[in-house]
N, C-alpha and C. Protein backbone atom coordinates (compact mmCIF):
# COMPACT_ATOMS: atom_id res chain seq x y z
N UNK A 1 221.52 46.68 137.68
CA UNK A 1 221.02 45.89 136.57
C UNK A 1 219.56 46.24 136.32
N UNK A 2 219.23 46.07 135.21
CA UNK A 2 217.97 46.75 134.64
C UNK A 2 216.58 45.79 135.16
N UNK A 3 217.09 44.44 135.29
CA UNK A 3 215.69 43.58 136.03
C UNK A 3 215.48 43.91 137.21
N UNK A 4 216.91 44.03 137.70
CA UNK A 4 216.63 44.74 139.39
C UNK A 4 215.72 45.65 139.88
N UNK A 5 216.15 46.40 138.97
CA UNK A 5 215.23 47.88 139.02
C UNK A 5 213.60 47.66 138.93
N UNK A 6 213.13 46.92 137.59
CA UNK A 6 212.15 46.61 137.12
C UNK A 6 211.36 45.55 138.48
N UNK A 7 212.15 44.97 139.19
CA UNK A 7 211.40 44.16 140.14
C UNK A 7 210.80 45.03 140.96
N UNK A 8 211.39 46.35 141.51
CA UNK A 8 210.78 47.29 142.77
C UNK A 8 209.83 47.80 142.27
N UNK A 9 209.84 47.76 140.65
CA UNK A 9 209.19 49.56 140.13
C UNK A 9 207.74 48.77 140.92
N UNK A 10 206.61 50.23 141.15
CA UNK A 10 205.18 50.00 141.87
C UNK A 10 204.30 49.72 141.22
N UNK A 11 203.69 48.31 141.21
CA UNK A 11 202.81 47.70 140.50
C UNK A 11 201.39 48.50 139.77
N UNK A 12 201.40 49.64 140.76
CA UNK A 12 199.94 50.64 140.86
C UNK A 12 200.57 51.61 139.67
N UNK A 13 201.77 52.39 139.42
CA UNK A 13 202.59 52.94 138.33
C UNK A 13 202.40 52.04 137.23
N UNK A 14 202.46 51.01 137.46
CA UNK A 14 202.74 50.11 135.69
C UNK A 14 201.34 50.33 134.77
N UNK A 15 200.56 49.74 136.14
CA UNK A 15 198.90 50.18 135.99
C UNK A 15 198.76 51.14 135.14
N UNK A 16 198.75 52.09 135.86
CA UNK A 16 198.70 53.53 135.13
C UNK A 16 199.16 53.81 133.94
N UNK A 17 200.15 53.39 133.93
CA UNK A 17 200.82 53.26 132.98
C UNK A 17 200.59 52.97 131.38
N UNK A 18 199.64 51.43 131.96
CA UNK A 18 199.04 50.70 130.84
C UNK A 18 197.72 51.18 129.97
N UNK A 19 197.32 52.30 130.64
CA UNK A 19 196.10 52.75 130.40
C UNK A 19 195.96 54.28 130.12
N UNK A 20 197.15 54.14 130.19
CA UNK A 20 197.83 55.99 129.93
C UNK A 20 196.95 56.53 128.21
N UNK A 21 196.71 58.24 129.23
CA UNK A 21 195.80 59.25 127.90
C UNK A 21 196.53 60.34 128.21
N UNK A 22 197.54 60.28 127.52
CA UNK A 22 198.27 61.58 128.01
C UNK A 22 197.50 63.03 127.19
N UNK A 23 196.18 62.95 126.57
CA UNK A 23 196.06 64.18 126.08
C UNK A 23 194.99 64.63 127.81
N UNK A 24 194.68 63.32 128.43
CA UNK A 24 193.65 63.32 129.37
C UNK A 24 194.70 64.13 130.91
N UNK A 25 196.06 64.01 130.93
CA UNK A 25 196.92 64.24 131.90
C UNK A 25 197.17 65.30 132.23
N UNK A 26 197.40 66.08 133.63
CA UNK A 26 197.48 67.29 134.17
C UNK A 26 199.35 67.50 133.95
N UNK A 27 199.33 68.68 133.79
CA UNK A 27 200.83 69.45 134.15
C UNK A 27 200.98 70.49 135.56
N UNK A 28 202.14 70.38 136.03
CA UNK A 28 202.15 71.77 136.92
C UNK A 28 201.59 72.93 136.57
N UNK A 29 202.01 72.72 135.43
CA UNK A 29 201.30 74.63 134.38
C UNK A 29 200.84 74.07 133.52
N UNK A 30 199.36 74.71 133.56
CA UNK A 30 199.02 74.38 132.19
C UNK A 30 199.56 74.57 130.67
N UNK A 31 200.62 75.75 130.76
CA UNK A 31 201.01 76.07 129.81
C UNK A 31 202.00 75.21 128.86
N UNK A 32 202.52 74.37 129.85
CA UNK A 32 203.57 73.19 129.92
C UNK A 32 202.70 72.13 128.90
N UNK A 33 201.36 71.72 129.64
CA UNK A 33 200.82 70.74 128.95
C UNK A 33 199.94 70.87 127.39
N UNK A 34 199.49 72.64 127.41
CA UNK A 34 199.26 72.82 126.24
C UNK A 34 200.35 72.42 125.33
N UNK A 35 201.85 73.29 125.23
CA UNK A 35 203.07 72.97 124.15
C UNK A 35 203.44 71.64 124.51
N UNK A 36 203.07 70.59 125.08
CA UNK A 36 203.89 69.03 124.97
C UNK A 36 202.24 69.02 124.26
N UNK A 37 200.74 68.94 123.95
CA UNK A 37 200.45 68.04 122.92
C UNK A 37 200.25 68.98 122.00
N UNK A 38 200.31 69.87 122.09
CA UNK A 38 200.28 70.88 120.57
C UNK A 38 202.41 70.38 119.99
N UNK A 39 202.84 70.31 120.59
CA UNK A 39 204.07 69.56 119.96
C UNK A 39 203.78 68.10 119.46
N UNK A 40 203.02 67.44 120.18
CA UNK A 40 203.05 65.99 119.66
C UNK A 40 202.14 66.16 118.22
N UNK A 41 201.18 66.91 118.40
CA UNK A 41 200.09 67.56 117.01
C UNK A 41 201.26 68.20 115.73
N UNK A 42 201.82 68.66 116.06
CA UNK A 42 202.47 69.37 115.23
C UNK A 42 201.85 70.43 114.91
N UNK A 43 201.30 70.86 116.04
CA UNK A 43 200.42 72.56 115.62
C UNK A 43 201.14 73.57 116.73
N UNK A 44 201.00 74.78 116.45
CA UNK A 44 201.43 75.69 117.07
C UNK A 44 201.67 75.79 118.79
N UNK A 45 202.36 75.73 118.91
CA UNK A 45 202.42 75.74 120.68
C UNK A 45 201.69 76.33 122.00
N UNK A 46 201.11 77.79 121.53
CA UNK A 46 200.50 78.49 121.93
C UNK A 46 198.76 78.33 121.61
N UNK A 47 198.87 77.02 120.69
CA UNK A 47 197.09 76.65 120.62
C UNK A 47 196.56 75.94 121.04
N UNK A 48 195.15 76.13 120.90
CA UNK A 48 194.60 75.63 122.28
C UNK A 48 194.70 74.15 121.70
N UNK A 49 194.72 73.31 122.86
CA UNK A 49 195.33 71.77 122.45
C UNK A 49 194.17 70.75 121.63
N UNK A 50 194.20 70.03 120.80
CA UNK A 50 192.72 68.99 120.01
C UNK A 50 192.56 68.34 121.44
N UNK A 51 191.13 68.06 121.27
CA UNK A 51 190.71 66.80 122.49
C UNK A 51 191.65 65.54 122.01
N UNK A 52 191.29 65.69 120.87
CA UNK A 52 191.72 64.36 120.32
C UNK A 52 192.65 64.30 118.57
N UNK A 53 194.01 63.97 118.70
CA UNK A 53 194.62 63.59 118.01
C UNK A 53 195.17 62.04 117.37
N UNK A 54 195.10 61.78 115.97
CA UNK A 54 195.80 60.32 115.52
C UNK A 54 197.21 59.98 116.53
N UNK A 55 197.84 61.37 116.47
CA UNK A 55 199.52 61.62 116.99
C UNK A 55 199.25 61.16 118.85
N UNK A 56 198.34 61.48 119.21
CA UNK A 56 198.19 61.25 120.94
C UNK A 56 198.04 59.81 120.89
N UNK A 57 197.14 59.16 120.03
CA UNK A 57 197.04 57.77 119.56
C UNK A 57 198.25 57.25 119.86
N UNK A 58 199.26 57.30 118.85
CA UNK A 58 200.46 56.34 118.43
C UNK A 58 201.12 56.94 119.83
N UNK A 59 201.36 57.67 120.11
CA UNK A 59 202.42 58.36 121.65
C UNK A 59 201.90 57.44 122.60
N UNK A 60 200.72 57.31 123.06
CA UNK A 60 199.92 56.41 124.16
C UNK A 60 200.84 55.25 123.78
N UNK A 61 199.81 54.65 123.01
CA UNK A 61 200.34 53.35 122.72
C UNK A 61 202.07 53.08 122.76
N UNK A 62 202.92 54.15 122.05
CA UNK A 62 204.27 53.48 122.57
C UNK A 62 204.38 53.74 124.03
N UNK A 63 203.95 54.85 124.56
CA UNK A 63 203.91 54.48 126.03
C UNK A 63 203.83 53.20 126.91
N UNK A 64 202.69 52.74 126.89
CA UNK A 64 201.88 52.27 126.79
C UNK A 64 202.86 50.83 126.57
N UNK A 65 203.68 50.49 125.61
CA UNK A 65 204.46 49.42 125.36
C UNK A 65 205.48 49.63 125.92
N UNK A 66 206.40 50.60 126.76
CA UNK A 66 207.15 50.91 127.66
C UNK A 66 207.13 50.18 128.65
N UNK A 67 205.58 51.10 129.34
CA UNK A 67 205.41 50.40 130.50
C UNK A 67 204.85 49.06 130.59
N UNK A 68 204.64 47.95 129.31
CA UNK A 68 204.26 47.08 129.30
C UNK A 68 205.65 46.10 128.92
N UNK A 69 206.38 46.17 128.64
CA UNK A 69 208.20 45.71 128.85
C UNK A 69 208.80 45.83 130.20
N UNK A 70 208.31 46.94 130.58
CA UNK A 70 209.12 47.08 132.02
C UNK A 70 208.24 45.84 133.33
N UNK A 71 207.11 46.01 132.81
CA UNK A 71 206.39 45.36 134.09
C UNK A 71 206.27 44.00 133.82
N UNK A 72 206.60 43.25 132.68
CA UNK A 72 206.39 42.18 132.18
C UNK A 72 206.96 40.80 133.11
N UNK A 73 208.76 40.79 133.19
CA UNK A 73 209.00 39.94 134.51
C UNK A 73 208.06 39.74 135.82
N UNK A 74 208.40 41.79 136.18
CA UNK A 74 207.43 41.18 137.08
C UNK A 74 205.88 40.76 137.15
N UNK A 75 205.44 40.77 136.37
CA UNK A 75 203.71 40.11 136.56
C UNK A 75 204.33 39.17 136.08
N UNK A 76 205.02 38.34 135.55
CA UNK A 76 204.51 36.56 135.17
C UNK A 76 205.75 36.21 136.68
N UNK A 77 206.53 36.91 136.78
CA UNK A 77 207.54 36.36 138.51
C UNK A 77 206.21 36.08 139.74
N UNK A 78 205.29 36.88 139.53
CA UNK A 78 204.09 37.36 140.99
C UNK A 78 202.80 36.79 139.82
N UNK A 79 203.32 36.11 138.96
CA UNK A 79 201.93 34.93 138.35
C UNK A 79 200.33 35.73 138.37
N UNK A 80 200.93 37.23 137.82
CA UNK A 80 199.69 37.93 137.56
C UNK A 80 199.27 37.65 136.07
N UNK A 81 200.26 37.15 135.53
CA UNK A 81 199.85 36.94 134.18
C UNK A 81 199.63 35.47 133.77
């Protein structure tokens, strides 16, 4: 069951989670992380990536509301909220 799950997930992950910059985030290869935000940009894959995009904006943020659904039981269950 999906609350089940959500009760173990690691409070320090949700964290992270909530505060997530994925243009700021490492890949195994860099090459990996250039084409995921030159994909989220909608610019060429092979270019060098913007510091800063509108598109990294809105991606965070639904992130960002992911991990803020998932962790929600548990912070008001453990009365963090």
């Amino acid at each position: 069951v999906r609350s089940d799950r959500e009760k173990s997930f690691p409070l320090e992950v949700l964290r992270a989670g909530l505060t997530l910059e994925l243009e700021k985030a490492q890949a195994s290869m860099e090459e990996d992380r250039r084409h995921i935000l030159n994909c989220i940009a909608g610019r060429p894959l092979d270019a060098e990536p913007l510091a800063e995009d509108p598109s990294y904006h809105r991606v965070n943020q639904t992130l960002r509301g992911i991990f803020a659904v998932a962790g929600w039981r548990q912070a008001v269950e453990r009365d963090i909220v």
